[in-house]
N, C-alpha and C. Protein backbone atom coordinates (compact mmCIF):
# COMPACT_ATOMS: atom_id res chain seq x y z
N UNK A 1 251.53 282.52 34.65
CA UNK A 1 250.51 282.38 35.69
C UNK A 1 251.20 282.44 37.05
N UNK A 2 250.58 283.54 37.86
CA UNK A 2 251.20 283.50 39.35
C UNK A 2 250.94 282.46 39.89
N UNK A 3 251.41 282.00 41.51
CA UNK A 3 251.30 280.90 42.41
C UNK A 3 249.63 281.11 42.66
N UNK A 4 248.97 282.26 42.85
CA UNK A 4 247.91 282.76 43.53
C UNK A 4 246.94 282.39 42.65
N UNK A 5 246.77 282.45 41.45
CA UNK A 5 245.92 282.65 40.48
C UNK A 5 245.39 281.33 40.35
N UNK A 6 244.17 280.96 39.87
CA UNK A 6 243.75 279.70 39.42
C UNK A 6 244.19 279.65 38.12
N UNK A 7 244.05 277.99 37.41
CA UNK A 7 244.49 277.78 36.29
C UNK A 7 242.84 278.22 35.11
N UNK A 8 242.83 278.71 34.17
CA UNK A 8 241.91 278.81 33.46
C UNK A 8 241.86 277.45 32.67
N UNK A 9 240.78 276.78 33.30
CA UNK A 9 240.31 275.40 32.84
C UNK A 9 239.01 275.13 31.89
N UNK A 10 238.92 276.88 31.74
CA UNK A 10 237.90 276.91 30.32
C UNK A 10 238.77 276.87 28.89
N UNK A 11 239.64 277.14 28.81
CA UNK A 11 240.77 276.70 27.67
C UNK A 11 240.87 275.80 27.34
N UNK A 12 240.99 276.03 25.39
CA UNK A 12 240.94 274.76 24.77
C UNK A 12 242.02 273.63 25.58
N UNK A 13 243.00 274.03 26.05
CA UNK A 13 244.06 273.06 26.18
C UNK A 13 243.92 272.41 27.18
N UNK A 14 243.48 273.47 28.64
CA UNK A 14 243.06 272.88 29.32
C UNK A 14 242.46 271.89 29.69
N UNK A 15 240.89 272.13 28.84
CA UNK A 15 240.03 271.12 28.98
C UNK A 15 240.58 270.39 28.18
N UNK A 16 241.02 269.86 27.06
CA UNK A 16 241.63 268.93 26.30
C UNK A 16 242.52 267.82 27.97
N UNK A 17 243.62 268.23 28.52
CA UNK A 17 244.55 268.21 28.55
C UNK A 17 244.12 267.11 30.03
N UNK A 18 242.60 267.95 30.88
CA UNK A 18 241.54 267.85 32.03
C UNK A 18 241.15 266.04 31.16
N UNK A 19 240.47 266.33 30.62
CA UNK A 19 239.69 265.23 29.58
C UNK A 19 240.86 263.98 29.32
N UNK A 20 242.54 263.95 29.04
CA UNK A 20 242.79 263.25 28.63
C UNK A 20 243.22 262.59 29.85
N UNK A 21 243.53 263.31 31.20
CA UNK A 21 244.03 262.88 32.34
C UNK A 21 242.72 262.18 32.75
N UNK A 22 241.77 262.69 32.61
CA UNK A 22 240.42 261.56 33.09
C UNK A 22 240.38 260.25 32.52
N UNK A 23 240.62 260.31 31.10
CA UNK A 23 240.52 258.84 30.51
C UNK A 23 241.44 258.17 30.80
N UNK A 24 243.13 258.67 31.03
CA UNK A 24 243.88 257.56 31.38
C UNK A 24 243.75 257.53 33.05
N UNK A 25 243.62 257.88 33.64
CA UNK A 25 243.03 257.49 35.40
C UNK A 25 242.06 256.69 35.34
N UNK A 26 240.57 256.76 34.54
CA UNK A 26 239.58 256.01 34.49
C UNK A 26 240.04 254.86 34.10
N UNK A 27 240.66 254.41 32.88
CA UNK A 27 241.06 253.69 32.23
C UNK A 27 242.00 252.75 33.23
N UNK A 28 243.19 253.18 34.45
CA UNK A 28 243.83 252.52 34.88
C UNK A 28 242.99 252.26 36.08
N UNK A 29 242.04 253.12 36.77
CA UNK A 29 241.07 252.61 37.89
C UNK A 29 240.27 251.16 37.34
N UNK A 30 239.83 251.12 36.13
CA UNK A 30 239.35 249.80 35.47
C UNK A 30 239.79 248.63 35.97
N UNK A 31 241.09 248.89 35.32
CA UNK A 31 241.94 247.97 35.07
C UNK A 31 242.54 247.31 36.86
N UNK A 32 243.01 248.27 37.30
CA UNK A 32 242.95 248.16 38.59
C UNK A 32 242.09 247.04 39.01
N UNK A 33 240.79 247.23 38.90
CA UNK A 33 239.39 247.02 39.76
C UNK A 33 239.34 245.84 39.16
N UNK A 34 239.58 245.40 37.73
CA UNK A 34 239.42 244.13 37.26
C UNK A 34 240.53 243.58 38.17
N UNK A 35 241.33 243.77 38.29
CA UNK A 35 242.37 242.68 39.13
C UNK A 35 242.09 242.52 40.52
N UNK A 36 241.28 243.06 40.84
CA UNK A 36 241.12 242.85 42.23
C UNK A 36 240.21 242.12 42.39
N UNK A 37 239.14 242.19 41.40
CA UNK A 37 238.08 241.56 41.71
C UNK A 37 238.15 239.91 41.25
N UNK A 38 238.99 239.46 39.95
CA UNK A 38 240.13 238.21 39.90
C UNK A 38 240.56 238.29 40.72
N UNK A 39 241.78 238.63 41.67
CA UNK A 39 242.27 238.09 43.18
C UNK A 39 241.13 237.31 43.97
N UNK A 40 239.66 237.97 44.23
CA UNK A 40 238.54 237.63 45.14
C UNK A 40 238.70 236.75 44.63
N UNK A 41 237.97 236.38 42.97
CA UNK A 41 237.32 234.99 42.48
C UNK A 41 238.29 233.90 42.78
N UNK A 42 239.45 233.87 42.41
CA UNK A 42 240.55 233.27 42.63
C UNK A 42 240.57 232.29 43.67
N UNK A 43 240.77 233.47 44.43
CA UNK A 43 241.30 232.68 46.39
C UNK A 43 240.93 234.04 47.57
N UNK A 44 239.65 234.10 47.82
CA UNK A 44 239.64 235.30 48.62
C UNK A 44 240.23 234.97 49.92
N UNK A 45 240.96 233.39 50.20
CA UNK A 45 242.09 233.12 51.69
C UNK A 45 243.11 233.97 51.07
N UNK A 46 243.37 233.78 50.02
CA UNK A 46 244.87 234.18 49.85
C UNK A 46 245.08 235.07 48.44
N UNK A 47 244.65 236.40 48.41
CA UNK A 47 244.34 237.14 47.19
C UNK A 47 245.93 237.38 46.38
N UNK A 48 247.17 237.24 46.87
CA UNK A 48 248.36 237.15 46.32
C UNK A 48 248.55 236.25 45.47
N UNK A 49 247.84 235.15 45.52
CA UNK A 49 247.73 233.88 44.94
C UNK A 49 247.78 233.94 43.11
N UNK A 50 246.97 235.46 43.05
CA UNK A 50 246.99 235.09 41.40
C UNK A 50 247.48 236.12 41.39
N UNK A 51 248.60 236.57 41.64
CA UNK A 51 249.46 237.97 41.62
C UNK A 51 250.65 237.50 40.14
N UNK A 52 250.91 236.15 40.10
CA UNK A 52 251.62 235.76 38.90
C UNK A 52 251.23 235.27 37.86
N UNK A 53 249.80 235.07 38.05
CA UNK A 53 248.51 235.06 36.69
C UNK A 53 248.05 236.96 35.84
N UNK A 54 248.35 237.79 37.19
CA UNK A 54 247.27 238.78 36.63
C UNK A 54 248.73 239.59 36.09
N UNK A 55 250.37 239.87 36.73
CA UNK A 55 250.89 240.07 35.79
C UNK A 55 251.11 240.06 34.35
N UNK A 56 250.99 239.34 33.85
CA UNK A 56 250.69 239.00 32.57
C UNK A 56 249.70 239.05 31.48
N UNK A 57 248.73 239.36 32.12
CA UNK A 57 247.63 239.61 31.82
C UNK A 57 247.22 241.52 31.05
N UNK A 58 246.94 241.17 29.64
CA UNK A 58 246.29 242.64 29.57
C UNK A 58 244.98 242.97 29.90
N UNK A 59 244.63 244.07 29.77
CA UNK A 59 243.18 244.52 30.12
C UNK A 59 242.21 243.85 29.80
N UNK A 60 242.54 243.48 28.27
CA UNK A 60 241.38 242.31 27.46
C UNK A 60 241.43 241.26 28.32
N UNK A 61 242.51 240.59 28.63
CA UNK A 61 242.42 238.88 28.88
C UNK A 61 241.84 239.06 30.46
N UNK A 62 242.34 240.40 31.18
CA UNK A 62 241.59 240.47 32.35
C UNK A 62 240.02 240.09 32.03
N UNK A 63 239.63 240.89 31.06
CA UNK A 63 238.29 240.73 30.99
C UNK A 63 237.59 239.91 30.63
N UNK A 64 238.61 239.20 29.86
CA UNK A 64 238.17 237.41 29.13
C UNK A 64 238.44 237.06 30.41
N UNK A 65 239.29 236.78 31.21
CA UNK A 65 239.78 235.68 32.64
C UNK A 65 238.29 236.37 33.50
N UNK A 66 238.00 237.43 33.54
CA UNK A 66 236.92 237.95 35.08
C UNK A 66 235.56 237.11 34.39
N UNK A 67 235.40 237.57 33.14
CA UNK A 67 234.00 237.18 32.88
C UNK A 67 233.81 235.43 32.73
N UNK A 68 234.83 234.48 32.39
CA UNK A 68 234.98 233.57 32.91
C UNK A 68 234.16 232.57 33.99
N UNK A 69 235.47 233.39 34.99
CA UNK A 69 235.23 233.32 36.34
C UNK A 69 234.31 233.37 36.61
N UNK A 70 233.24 234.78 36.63
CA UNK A 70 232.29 234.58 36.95
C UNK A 70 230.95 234.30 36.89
N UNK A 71 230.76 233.73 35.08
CA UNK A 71 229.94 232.90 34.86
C UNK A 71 230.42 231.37 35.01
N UNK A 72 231.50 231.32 35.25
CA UNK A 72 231.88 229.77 35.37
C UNK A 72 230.90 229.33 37.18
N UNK A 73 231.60 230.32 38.14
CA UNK A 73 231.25 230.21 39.24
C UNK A 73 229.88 230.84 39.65
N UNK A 74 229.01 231.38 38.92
CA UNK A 74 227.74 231.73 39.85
C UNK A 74 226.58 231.39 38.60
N UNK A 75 226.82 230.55 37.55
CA UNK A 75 225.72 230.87 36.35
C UNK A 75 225.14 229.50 36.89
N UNK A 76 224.72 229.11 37.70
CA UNK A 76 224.01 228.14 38.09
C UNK A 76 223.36 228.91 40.17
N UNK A 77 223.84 229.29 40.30
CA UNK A 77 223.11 230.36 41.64
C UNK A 77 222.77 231.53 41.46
N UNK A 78 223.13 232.19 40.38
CA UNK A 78 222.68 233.73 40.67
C UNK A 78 222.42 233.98 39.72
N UNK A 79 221.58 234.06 38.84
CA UNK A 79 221.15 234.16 37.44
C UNK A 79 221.48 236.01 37.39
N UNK A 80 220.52 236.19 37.94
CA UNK A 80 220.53 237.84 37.79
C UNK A 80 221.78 238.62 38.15
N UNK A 81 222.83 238.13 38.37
CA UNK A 81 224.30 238.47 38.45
C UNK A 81 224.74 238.34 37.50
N UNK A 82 224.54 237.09 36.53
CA UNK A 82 225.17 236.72 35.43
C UNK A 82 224.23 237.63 33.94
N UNK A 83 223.32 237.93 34.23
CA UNK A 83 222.56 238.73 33.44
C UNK A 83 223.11 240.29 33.84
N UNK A 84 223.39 240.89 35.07
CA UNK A 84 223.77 242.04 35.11
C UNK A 84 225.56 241.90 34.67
N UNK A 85 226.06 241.41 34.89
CA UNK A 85 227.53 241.11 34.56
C UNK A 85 227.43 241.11 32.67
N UNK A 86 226.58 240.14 32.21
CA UNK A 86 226.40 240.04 30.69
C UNK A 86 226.34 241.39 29.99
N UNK A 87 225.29 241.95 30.54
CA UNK A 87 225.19 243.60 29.77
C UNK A 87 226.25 244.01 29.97
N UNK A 88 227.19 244.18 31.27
CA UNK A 88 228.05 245.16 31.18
C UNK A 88 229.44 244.63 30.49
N UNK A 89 229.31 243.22 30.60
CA UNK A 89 230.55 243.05 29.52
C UNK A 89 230.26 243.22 28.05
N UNK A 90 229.52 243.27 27.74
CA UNK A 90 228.82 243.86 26.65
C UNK A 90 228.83 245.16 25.93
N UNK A 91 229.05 246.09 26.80
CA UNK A 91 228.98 247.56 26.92
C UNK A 91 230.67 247.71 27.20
N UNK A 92 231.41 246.62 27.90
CA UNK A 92 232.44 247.21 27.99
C UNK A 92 233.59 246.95 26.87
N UNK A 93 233.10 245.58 25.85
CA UNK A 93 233.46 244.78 24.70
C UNK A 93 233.40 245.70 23.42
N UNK A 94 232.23 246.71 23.99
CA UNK A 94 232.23 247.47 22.69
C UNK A 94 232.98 249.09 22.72
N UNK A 95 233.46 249.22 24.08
CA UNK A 95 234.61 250.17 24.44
C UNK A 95 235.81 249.81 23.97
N UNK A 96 236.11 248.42 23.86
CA UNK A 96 237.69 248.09 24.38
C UNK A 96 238.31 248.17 22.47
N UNK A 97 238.19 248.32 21.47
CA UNK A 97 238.58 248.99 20.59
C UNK A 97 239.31 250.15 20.38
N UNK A 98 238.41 251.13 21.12
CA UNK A 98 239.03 252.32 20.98
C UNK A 98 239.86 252.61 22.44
N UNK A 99 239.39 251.62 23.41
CA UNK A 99 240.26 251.69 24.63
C UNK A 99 241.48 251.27 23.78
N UNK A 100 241.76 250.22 23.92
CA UNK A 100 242.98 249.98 23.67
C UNK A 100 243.76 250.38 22.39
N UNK A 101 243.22 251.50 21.80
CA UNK A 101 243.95 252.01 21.08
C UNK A 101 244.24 253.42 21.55
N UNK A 102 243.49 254.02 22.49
CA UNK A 102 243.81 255.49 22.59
C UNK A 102 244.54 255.41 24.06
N UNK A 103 244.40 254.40 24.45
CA UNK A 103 246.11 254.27 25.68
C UNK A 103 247.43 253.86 24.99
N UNK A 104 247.60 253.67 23.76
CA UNK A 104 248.77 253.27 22.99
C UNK A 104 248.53 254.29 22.08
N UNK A 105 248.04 255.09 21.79
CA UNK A 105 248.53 256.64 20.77
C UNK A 105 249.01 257.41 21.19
N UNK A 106 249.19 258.41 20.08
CA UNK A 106 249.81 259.73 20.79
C UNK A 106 248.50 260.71 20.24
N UNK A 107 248.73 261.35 21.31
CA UNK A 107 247.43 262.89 21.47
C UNK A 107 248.31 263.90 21.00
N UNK A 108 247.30 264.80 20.22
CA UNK A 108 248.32 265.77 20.16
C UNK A 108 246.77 266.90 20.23
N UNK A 109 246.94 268.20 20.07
CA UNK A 109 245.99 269.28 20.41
C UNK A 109 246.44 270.54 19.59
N UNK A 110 245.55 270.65 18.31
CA UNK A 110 246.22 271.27 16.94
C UNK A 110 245.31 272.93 17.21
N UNK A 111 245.66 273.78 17.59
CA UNK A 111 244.15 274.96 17.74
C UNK A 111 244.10 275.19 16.24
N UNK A 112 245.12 275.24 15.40
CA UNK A 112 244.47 275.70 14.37
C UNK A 112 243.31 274.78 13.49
N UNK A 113 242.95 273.62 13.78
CA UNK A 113 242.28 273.19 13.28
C UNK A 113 240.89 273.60 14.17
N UNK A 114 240.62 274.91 13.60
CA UNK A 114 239.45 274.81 14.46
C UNK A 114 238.30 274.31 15.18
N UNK A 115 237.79 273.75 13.84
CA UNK A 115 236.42 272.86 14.43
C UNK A 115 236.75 271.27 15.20
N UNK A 116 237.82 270.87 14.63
CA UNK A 116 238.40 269.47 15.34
C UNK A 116 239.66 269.79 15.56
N UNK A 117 240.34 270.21 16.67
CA UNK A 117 241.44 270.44 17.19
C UNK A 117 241.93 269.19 17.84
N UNK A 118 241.21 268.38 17.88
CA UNK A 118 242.32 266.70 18.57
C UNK A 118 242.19 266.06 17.61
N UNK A 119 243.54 265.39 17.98
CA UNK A 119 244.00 264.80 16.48
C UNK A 119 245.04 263.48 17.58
N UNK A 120 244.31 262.38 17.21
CA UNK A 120 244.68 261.11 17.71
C UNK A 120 245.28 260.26 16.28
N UNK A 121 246.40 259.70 16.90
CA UNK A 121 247.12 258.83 15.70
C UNK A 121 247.74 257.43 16.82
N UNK A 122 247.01 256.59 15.99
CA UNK A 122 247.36 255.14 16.67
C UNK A 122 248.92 254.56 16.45
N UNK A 123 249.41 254.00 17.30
CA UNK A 123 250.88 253.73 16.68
C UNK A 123 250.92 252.43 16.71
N UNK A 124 251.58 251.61 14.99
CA UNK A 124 251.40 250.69 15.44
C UNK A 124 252.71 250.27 14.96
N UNK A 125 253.76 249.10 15.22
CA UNK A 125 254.82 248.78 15.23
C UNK A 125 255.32 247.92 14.32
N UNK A 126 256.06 248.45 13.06
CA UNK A 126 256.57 248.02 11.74
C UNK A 126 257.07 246.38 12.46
N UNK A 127 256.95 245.43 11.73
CA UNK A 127 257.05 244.28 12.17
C UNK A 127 258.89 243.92 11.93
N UNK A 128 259.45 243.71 12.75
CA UNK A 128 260.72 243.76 12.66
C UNK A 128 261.89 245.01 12.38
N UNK A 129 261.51 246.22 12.68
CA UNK A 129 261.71 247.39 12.03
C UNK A 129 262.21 248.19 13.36
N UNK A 130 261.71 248.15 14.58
CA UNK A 130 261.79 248.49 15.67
C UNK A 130 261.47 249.98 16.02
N UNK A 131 261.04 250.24 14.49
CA UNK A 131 260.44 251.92 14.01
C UNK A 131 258.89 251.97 14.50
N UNK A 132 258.37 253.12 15.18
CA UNK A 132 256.53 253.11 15.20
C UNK A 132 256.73 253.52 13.22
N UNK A 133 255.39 253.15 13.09
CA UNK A 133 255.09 252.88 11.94
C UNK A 133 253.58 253.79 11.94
N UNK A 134 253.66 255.21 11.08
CA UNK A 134 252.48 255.78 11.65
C UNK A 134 250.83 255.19 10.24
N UNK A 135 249.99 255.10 10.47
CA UNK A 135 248.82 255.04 9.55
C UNK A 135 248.38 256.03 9.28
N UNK A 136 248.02 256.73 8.00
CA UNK A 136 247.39 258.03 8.52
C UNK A 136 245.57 257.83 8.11
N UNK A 137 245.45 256.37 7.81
CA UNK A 137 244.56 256.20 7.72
C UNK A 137 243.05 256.04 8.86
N UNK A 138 244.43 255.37 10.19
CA UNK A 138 243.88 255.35 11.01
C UNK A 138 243.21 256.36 11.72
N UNK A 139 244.59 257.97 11.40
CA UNK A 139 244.35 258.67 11.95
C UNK A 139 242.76 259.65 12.41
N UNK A 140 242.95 260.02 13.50
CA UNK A 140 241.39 260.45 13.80
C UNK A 140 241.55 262.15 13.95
N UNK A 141 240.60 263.02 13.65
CA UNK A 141 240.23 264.10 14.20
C UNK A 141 239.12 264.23 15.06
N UNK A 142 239.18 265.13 15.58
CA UNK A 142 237.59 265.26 16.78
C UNK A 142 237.36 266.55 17.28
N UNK A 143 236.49 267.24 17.48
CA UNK A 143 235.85 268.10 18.58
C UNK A 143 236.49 267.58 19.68
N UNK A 144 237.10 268.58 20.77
CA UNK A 144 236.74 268.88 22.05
C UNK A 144 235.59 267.98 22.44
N UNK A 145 234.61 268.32 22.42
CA UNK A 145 233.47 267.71 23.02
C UNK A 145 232.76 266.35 22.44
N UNK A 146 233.84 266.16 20.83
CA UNK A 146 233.76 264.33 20.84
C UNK A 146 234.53 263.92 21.87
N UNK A 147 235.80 263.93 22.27
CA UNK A 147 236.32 263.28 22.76
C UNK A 147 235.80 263.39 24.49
N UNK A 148 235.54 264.55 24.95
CA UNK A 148 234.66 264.71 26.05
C UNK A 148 233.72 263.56 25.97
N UNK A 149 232.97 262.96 25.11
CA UNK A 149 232.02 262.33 25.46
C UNK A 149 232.79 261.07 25.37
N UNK A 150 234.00 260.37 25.05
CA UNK A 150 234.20 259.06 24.90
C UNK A 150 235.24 259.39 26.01
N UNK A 151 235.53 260.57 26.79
CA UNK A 151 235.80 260.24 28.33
C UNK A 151 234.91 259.84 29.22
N UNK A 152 233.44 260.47 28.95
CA UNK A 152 232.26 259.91 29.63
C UNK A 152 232.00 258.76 29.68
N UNK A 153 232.13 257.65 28.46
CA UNK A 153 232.08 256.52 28.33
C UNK A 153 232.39 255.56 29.01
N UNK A 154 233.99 255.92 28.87
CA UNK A 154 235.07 255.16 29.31
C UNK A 154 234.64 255.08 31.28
N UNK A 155 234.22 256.56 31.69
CA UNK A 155 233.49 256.84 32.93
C UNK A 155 232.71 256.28 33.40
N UNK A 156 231.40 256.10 32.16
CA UNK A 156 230.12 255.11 32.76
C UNK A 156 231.00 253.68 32.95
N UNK A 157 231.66 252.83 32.07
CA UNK A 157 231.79 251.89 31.80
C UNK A 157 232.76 251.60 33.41
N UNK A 158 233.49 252.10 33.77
CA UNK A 158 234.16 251.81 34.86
C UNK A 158 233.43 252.16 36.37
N UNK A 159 232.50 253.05 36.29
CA UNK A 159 231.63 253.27 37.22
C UNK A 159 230.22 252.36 37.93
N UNK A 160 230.15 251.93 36.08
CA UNK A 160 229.08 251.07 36.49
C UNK A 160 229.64 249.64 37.05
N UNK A 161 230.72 249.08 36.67
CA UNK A 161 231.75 247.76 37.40
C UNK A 161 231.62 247.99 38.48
N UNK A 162 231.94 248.95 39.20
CA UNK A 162 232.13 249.28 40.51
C UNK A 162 231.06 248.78 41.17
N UNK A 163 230.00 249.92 40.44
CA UNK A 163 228.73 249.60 41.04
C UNK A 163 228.54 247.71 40.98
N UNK A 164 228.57 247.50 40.20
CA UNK A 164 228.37 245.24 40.02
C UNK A 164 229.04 244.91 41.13
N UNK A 165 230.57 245.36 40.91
CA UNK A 165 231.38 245.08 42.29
C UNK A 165 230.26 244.75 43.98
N UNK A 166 230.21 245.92 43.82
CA UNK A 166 229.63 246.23 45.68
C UNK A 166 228.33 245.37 45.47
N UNK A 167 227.33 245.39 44.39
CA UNK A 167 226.35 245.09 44.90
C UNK A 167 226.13 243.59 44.68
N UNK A 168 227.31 242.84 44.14
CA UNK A 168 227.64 241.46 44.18
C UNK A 168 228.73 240.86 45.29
N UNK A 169 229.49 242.02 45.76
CA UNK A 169 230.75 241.42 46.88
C UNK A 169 231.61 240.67 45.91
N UNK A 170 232.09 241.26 44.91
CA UNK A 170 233.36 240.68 44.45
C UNK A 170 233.75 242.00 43.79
């Protein structure tokens, strides 16, 4: 491909390749956004304050520590916050399965398998062995356009936070 030319982003690989860079950006914008919005609940004088709480912290416990927080602190003033917050932890509880397994796999993109050309394998770590340890039980195949849609997901699910974000101020 010359400097001049566009990339052909109608290609299987492409779009595969488009699709997987969306889920892990979406996926770390999340994650991101959950910590910031713990800093607010925290100490919005001093948002550094839980900078040695949220280290430690994975995505899950972010989401166990945020939802917490903020039914601990508004489920007696803001009902309808804690009802819009409820659904979406809800929606996002039933993501975080395959979230947190398809940011710890390896992708791979097979063309000869025609009809399901992605082929996801979870890795999980022989217990004392220091070997990945593959399942092939776990393993998944998919369409192109399955996995397109559980980038969408992962999309609504971090889009719509945002949206809670602004229209709550945290």
């Amino acid at each position: 491909m010359s400097m001049n030319s566009d990339p052909d982003y109608s290609s299987l690989e492409s779009r595969f390749y488009i699709a997987l860079g969306r889920y892990m950006q979406t996926f770390s914008y999340l994650d991101l956004n959950l910590g910031l919005c713990i800093r607010l609940l925290v100490n919005r004088n001093d948002v550094k304050a839980s900078h040695p709480l949220l280290e430690r912290l994975s995505t899950q416990q972010k989401l166990d520590v945020l939802k917490e927080s903020i039914f601990y602190k508004y489920a007696n003033d803001k009902p309808k916050m804690i009802s819009d917050f409820d659904k979406w932890f809800k929606k996002a509880s039933q993501t975080k399965a395959s979230r947190n397994r398809y940011v710890h796999g390896v992708w791979e993109l097979v063309p000869k398998l025609k009809e399901t050309p992605i082929r996801f394998t979870p890795i999980s770590w022989a217990a004392g062995t220091g070997k990945p340890m593959q399942t092939k039980d776990e393993e998944q195949q998919m369409a192109l356009s399955d996995f397109e849609k559980i980038v969408a997901e992962m999309n609504a699910v971090s889009h719509k936070f945002s949206k809670l974000r602004e229209k709550y101020g945290i």
